[in-house]
N, C-alpha and C. Protein backbone atom coordinates (compact mmCIF):
# COMPACT_ATOMS: atom_id res chain seq x y z
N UNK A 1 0.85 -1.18 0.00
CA UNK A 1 0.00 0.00 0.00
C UNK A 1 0.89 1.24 0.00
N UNK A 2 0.73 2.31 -0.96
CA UNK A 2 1.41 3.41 -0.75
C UNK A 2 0.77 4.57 -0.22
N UNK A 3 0.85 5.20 0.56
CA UNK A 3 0.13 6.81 1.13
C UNK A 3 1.04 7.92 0.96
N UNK A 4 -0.18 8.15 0.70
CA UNK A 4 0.27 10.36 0.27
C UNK A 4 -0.27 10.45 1.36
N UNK A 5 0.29 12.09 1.75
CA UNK A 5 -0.03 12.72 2.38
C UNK A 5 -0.21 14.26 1.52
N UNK A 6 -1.52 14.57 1.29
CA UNK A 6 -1.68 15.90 0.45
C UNK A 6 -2.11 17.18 1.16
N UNK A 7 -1.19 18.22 1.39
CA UNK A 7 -1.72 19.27 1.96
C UNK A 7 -2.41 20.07 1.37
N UNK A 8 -3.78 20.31 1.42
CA UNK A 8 -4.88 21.46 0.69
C UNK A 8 -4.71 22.91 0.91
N UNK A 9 -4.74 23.67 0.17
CA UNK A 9 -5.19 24.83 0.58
C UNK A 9 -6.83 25.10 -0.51
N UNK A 10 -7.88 25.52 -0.01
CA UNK A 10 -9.07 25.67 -0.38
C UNK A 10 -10.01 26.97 -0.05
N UNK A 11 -10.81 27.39 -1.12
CA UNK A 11 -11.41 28.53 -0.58
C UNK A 11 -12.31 28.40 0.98
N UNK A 12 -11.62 29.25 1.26
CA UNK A 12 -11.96 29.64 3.16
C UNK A 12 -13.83 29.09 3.62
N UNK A 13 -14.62 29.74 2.30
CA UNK A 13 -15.76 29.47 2.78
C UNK A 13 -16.19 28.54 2.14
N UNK A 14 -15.56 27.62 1.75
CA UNK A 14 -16.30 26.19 1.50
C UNK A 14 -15.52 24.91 1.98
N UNK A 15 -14.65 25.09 3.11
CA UNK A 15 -13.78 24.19 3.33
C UNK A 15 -14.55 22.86 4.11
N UNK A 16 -15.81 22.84 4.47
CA UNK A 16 -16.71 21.48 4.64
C UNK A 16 -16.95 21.08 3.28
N UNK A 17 -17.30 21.41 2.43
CA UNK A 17 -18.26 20.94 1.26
C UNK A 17 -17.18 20.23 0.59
N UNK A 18 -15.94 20.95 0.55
CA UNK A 18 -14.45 20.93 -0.67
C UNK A 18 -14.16 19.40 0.53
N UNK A 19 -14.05 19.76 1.65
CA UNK A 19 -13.77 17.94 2.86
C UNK A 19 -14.52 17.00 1.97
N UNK A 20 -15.85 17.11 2.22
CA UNK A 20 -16.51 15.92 2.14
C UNK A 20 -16.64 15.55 0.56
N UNK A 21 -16.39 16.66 -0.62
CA UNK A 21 -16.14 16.05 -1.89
C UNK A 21 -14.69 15.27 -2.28
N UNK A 22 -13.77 15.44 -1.26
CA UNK A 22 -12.92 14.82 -1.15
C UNK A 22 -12.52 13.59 -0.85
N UNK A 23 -13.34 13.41 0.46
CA UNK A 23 -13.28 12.13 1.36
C UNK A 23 -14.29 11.25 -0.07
N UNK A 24 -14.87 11.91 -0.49
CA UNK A 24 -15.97 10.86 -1.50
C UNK A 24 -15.06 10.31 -2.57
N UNK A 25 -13.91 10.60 -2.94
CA UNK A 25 -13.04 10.26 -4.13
C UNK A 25 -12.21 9.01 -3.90
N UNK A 26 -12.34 7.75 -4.45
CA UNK A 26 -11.62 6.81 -4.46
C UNK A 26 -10.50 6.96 -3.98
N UNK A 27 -9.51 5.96 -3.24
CA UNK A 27 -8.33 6.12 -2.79
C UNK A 27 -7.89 7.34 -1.84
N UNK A 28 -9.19 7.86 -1.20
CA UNK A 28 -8.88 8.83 -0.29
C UNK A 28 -9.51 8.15 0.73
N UNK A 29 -8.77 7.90 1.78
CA UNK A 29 -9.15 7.47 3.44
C UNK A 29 -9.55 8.40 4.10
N UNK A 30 -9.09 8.98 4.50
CA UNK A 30 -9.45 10.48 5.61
C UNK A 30 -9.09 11.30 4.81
N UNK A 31 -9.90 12.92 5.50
CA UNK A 31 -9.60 14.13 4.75
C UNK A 31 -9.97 14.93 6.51
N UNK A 32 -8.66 15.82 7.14
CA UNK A 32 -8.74 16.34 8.00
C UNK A 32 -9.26 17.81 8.24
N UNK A 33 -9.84 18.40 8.28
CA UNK A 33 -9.74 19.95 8.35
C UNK A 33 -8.56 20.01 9.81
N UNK A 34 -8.15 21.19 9.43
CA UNK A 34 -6.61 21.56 10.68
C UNK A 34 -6.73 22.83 10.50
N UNK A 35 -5.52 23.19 11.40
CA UNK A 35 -5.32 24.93 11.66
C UNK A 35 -3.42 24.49 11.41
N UNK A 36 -3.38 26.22 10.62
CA UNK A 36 -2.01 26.10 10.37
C UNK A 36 -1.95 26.60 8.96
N UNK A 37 -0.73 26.31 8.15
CA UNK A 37 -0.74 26.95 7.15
C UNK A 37 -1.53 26.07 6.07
N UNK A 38 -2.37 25.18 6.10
CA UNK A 38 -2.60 24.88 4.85
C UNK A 38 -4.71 24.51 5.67
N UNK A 39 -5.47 24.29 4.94
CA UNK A 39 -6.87 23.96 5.44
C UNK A 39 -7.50 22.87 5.66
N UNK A 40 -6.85 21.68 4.50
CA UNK A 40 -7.25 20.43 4.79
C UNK A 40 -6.27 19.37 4.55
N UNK A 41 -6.17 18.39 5.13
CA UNK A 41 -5.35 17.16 4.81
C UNK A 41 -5.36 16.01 4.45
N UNK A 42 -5.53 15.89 3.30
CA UNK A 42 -5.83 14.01 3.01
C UNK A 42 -5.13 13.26 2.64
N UNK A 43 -5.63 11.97 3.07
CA UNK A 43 -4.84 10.43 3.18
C UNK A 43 -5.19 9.83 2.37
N UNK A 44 -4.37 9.50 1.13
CA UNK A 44 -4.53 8.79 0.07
C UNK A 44 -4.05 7.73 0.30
N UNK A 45 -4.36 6.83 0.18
CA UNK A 45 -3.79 5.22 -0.68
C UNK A 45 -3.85 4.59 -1.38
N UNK A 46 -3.71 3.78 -2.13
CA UNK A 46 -3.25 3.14 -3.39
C UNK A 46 -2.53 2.31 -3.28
N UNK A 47 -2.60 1.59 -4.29
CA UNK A 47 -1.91 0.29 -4.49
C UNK A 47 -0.59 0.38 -5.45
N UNK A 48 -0.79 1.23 -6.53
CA UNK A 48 0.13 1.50 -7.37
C UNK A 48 0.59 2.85 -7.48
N UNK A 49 2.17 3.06 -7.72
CA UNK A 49 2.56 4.80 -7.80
C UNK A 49 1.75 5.50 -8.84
N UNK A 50 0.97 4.63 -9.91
CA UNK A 50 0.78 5.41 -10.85
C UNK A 50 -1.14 5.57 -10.71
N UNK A 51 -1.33 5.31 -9.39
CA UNK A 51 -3.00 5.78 -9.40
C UNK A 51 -2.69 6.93 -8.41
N UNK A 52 -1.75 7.47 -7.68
CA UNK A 52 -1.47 8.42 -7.21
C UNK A 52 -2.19 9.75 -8.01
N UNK A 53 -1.30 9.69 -9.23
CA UNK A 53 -1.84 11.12 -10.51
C UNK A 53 -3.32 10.70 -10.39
N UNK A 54 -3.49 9.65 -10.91
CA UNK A 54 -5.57 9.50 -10.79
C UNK A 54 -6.18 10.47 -9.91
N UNK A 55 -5.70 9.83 -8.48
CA UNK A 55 -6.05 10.58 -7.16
C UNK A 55 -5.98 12.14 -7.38
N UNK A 56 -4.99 12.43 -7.54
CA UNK A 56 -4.54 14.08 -6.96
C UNK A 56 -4.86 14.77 -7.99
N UNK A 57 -4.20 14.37 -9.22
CA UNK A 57 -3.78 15.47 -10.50
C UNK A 57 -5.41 15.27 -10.32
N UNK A 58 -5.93 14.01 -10.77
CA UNK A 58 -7.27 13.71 -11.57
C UNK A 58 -8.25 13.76 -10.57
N UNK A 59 -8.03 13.91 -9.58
CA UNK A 59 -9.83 13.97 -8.78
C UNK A 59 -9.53 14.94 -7.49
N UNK A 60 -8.54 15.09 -6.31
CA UNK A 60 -8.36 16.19 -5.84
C UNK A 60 -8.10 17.34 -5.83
N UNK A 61 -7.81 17.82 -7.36
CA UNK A 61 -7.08 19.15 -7.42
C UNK A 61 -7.96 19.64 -8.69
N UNK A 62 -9.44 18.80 -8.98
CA UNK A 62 -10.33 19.36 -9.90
C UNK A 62 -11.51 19.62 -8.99
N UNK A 63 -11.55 19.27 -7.29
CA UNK A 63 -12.36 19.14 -6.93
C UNK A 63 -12.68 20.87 -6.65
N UNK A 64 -14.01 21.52 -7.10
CA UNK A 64 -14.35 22.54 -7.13
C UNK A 64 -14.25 23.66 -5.51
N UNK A 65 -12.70 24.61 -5.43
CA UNK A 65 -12.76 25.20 -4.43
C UNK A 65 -11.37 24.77 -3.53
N UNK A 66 -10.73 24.16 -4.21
CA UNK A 66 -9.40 23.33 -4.27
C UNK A 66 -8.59 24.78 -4.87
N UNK A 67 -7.47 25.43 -4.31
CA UNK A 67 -6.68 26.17 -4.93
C UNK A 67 -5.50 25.80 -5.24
N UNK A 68 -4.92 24.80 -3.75
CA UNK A 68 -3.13 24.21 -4.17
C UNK A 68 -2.89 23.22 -3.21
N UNK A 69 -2.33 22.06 -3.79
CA UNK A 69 -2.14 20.45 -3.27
C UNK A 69 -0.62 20.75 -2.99
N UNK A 70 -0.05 20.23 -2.15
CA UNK A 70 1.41 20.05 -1.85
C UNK A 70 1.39 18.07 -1.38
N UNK A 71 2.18 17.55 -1.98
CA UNK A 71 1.94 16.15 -1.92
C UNK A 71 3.28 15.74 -1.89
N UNK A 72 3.46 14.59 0.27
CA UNK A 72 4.05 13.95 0.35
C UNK A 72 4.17 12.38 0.15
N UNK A 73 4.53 12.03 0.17
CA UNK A 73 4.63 10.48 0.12
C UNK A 73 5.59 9.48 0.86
N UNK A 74 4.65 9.02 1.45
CA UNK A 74 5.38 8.20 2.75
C UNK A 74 6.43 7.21 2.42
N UNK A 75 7.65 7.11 3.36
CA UNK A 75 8.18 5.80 2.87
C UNK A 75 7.76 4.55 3.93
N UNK A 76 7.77 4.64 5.10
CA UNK A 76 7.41 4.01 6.03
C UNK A 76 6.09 4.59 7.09
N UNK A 77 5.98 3.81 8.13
CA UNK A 77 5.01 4.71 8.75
C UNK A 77 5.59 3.99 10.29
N UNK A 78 5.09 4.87 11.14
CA UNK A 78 4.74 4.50 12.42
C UNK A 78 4.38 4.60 13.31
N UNK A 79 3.88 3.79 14.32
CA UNK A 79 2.89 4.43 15.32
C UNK A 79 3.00 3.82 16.32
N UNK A 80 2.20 4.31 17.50
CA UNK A 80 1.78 3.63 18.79
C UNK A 80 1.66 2.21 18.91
N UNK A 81 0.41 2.47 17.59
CA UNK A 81 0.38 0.81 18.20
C UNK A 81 1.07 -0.21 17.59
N UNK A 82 1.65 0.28 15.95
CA UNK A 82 2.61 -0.86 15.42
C UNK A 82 3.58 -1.38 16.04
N UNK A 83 4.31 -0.06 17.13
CA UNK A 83 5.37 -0.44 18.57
C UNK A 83 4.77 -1.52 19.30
N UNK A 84 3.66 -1.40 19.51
CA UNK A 84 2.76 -2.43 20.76
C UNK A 84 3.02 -3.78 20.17
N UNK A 85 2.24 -3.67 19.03
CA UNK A 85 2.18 -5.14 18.22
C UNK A 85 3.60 -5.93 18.01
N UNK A 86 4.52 -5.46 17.85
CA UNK A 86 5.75 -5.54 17.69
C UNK A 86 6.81 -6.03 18.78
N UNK A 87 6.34 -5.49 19.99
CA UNK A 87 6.77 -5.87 20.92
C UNK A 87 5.50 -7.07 22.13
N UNK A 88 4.88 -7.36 21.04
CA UNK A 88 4.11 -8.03 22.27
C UNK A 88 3.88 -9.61 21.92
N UNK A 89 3.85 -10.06 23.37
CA UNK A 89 4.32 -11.76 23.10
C UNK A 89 2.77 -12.29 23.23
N UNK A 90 1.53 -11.34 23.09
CA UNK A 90 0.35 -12.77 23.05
C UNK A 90 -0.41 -12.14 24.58
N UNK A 91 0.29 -11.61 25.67
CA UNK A 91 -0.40 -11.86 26.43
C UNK A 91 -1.59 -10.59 26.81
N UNK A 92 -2.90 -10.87 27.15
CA UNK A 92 -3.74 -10.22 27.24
C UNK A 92 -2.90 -9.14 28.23
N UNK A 93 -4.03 -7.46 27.51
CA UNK A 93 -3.77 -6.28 28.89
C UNK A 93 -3.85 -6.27 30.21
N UNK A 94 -3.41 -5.66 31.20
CA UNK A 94 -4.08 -5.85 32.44
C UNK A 94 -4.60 -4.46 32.55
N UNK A 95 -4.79 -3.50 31.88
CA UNK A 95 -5.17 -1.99 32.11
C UNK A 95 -6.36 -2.61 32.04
């Protein structure tokens, strides 16, 4: 699986409508609204480097109210709980 990470910038007063036409586009998982320099953030994935352009060029950056995509791309990932899983031998929590 490959993930982008695409930073939005979008017109100010439609930044729900421009979210949720987003989150509706294939190969998009989440779409965040945030504070900071950019308005929204979405999580692409895909299977192949080359449905990436599909995604972004072709369906996030036509989506109406969309001004400018900045797009990372992960090499690895990690987290809380992949540490947990990783280090754990089987036995149930006691929390």
């Amino acid at each position: 699986m490959i993930t982008a990470i695409v930073l939005i910038d979008c017109a100010t007063d439609s930044i729900p409508e421009v979210a949720e036409n987003i989150a509706n586009l294939p190969g998009v998982s989440e779409v965040y609204s945030v504070a900071g320099n950019v308005d929204l953030i979405a999580m692409v994935r895909v299977r192949q480097y080359e449905e990436i352009a599909e995604v972004i060029a072709g369906g996030i950056s036509k989506v109406a109210g969309v001004i400018d995509t900045d797009t990372h791309i992960a090499f690895r990932a990690y987290s809380q709980h992949d540490l947990e899983e990783a280090f754990s031998i089987g036995l149930p929590d006691t929390d």
